[in-house]
C-alpha atoms as a PDB file:
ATOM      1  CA  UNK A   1     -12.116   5.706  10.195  1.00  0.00           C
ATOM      2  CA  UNK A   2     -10.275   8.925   9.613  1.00  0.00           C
ATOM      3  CA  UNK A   3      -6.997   7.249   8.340  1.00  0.00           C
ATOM      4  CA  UNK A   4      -7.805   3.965   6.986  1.00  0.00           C
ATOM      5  CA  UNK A   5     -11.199   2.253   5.930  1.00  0.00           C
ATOM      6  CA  UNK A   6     -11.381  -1.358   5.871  1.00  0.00           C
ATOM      7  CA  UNK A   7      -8.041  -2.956   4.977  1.00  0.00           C
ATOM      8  CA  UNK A   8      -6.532   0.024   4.509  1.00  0.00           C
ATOM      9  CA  UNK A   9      -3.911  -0.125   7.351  1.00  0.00           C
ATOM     10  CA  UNK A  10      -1.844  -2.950   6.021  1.00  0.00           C
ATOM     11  CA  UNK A  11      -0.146  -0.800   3.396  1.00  0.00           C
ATOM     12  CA  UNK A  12       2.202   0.438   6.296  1.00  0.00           C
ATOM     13  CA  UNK A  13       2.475  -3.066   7.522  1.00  0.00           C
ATOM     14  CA  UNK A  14       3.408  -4.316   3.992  1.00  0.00           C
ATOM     15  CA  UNK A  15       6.178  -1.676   3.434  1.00  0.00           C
ATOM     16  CA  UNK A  16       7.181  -1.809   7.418  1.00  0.00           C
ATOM     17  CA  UNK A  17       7.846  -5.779   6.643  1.00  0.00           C
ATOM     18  CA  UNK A  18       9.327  -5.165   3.731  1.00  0.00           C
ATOM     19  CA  UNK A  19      11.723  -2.806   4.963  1.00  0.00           C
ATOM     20  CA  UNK A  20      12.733  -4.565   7.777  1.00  0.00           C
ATOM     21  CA  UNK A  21      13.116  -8.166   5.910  1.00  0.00           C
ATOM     22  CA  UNK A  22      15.590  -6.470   3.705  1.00  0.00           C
ATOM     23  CA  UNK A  23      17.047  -4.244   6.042  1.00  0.00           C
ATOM     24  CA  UNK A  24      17.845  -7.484   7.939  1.00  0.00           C
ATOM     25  CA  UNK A  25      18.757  -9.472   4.996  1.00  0.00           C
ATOM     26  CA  UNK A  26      21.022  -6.703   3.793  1.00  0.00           C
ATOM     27  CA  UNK A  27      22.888  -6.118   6.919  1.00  0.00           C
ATOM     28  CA  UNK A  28      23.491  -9.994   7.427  1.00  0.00           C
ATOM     29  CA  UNK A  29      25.501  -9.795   4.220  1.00  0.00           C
ATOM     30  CA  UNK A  30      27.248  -7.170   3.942  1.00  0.00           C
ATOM     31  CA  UNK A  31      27.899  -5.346   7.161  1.00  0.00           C
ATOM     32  CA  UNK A  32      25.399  -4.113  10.002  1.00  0.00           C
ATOM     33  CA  UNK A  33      24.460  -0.580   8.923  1.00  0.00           C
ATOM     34  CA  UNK A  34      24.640  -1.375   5.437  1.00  0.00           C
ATOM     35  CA  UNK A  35      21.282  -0.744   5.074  1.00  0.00           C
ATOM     36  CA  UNK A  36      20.875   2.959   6.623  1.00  0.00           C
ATOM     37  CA  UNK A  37      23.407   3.976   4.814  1.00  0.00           C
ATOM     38  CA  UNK A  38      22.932   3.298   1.290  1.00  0.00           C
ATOM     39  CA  UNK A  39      19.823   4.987  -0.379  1.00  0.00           C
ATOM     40  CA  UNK A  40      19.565   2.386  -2.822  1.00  0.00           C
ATOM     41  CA  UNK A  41      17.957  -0.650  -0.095  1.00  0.00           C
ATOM     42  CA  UNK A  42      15.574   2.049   0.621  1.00  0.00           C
ATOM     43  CA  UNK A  43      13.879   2.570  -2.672  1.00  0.00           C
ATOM     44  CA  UNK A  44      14.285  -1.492  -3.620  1.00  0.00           C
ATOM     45  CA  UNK A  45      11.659  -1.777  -0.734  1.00  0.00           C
ATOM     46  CA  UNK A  46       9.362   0.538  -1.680  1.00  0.00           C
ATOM     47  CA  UNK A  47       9.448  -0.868  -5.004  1.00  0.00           C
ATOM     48  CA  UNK A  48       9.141  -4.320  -3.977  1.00  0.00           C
ATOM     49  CA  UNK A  49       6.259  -3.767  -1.075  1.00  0.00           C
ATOM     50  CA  UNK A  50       4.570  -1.677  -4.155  1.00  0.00           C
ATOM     51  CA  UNK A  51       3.563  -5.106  -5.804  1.00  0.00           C
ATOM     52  CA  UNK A  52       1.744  -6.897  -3.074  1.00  0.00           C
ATOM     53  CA  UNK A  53       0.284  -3.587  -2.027  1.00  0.00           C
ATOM     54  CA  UNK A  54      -0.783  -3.086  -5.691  1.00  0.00           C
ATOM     55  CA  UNK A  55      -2.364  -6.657  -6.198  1.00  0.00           C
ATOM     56  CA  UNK A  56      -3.636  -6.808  -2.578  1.00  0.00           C
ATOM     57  CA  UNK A  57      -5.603  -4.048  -3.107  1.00  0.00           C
ATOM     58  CA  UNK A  58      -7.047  -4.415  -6.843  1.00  0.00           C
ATOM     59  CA  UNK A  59      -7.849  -7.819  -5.675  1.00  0.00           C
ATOM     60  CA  UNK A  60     -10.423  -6.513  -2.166  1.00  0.00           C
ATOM     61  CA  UNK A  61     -11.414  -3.417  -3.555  1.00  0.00           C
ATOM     62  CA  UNK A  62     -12.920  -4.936  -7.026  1.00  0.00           C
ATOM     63  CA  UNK A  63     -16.273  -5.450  -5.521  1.00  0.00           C
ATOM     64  CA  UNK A  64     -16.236  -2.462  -3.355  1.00  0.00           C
ATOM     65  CA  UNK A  65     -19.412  -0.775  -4.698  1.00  0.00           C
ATOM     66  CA  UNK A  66     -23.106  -2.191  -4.840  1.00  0.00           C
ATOM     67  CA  UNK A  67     -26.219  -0.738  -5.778  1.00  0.00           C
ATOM     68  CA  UNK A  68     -29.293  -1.530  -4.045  1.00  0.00           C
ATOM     69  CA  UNK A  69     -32.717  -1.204  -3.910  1.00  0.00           C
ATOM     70  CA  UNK A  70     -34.968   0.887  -1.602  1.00  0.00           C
ATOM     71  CA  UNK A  71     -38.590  -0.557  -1.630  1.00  0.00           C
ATOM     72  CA  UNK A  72     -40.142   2.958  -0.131  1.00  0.00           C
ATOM     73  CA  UNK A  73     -38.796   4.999  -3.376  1.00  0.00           C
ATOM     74  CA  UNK A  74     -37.828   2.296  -5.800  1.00  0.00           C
ATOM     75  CA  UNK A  75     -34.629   4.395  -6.201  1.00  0.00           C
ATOM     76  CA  UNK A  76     -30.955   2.533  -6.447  1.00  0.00           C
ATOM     77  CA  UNK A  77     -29.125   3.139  -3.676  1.00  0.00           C
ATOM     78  CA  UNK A  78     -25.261   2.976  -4.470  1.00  0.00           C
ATOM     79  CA  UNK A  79     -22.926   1.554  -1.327  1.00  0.00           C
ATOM     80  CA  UNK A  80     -19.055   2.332  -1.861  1.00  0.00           C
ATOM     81  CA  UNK A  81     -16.583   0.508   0.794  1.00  0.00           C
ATOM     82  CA  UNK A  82     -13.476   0.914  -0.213  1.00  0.00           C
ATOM     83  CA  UNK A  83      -9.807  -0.251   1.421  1.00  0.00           C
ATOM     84  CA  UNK A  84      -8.091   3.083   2.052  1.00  0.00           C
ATOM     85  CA  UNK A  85      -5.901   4.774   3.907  1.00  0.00           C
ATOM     86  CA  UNK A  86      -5.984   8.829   4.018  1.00  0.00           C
ATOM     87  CA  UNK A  87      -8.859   8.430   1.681  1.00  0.00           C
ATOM     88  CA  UNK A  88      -6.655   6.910  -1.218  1.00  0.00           C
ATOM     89  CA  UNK A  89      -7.405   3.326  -2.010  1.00  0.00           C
ATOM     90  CA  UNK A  90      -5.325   0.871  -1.527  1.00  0.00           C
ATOM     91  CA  UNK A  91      -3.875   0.288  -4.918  1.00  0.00           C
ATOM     92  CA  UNK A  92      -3.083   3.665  -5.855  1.00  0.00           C
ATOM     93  CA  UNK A  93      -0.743   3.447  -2.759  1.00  0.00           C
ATOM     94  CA  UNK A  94       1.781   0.924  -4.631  1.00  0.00           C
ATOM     95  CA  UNK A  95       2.154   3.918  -7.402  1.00  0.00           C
ATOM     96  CA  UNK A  96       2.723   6.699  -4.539  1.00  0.00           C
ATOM     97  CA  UNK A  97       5.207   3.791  -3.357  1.00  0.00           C
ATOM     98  CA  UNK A  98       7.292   3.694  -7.088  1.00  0.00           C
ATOM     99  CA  UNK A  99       7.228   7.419  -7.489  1.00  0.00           C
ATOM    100  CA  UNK A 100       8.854   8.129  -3.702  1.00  0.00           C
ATOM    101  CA  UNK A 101      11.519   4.760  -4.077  1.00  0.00           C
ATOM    102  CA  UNK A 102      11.934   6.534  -7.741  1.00  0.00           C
ATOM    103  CA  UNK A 103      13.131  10.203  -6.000  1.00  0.00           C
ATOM    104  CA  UNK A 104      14.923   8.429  -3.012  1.00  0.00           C
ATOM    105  CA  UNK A 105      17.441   6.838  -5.611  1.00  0.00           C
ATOM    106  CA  UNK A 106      17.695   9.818  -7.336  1.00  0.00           C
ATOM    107  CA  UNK A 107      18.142  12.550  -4.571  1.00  0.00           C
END
């Protein structure tokens, strides 16, 4: 695929749930709104969908690359599949995750 490979499209599930669990949660409460307009529920979910996204994706991308055999050349042939989305794997997505929750709250 051009945006995702493999499991790549549930890291915008995982923060879309996330969001809207707490936006939900928050709103119940406090007050309804609560959440859009505070910054601070906005960066607590990306921090918070950054761990499953993180562990999810360590977890199906640690045996993402085999090397096989081809019997015409006896060379190794290396096979990569990866969980990605816009050709970042999946785990490196839960750090992109901290560093934009981390400039929400501040800005």
């Amino acid at each position: 695929m051009l945006i995702w490979r493999g499991y790549g499209f549930t890291v915008p599930l995982i923060v879309l749930s996330v969001c809207l669990v707490l936006q939900y949660s928050l709103d119940a409460m406090f007050y309804k709104g609560y959440y859009t307009f505070s910054k601070w529920p906005v960066s607590v979910a990306l921090f918070i969908a950054a761990i499953p996204v993180w562990f999810l994706g360590k977890k199906i991308n640690e045996n993402a690359e085999r090397i096989l055999l081809d019997t015409k050349t006896n060379q190794e042939v290396k096979i990569v599949n990866t969980h990605s989305l816009f050709w970042l794997r999946m785990e490196y997505w839960a750090l992109i995750l901290v560093v934009v929750g981390i400039i929400n709250f501040v800005h």
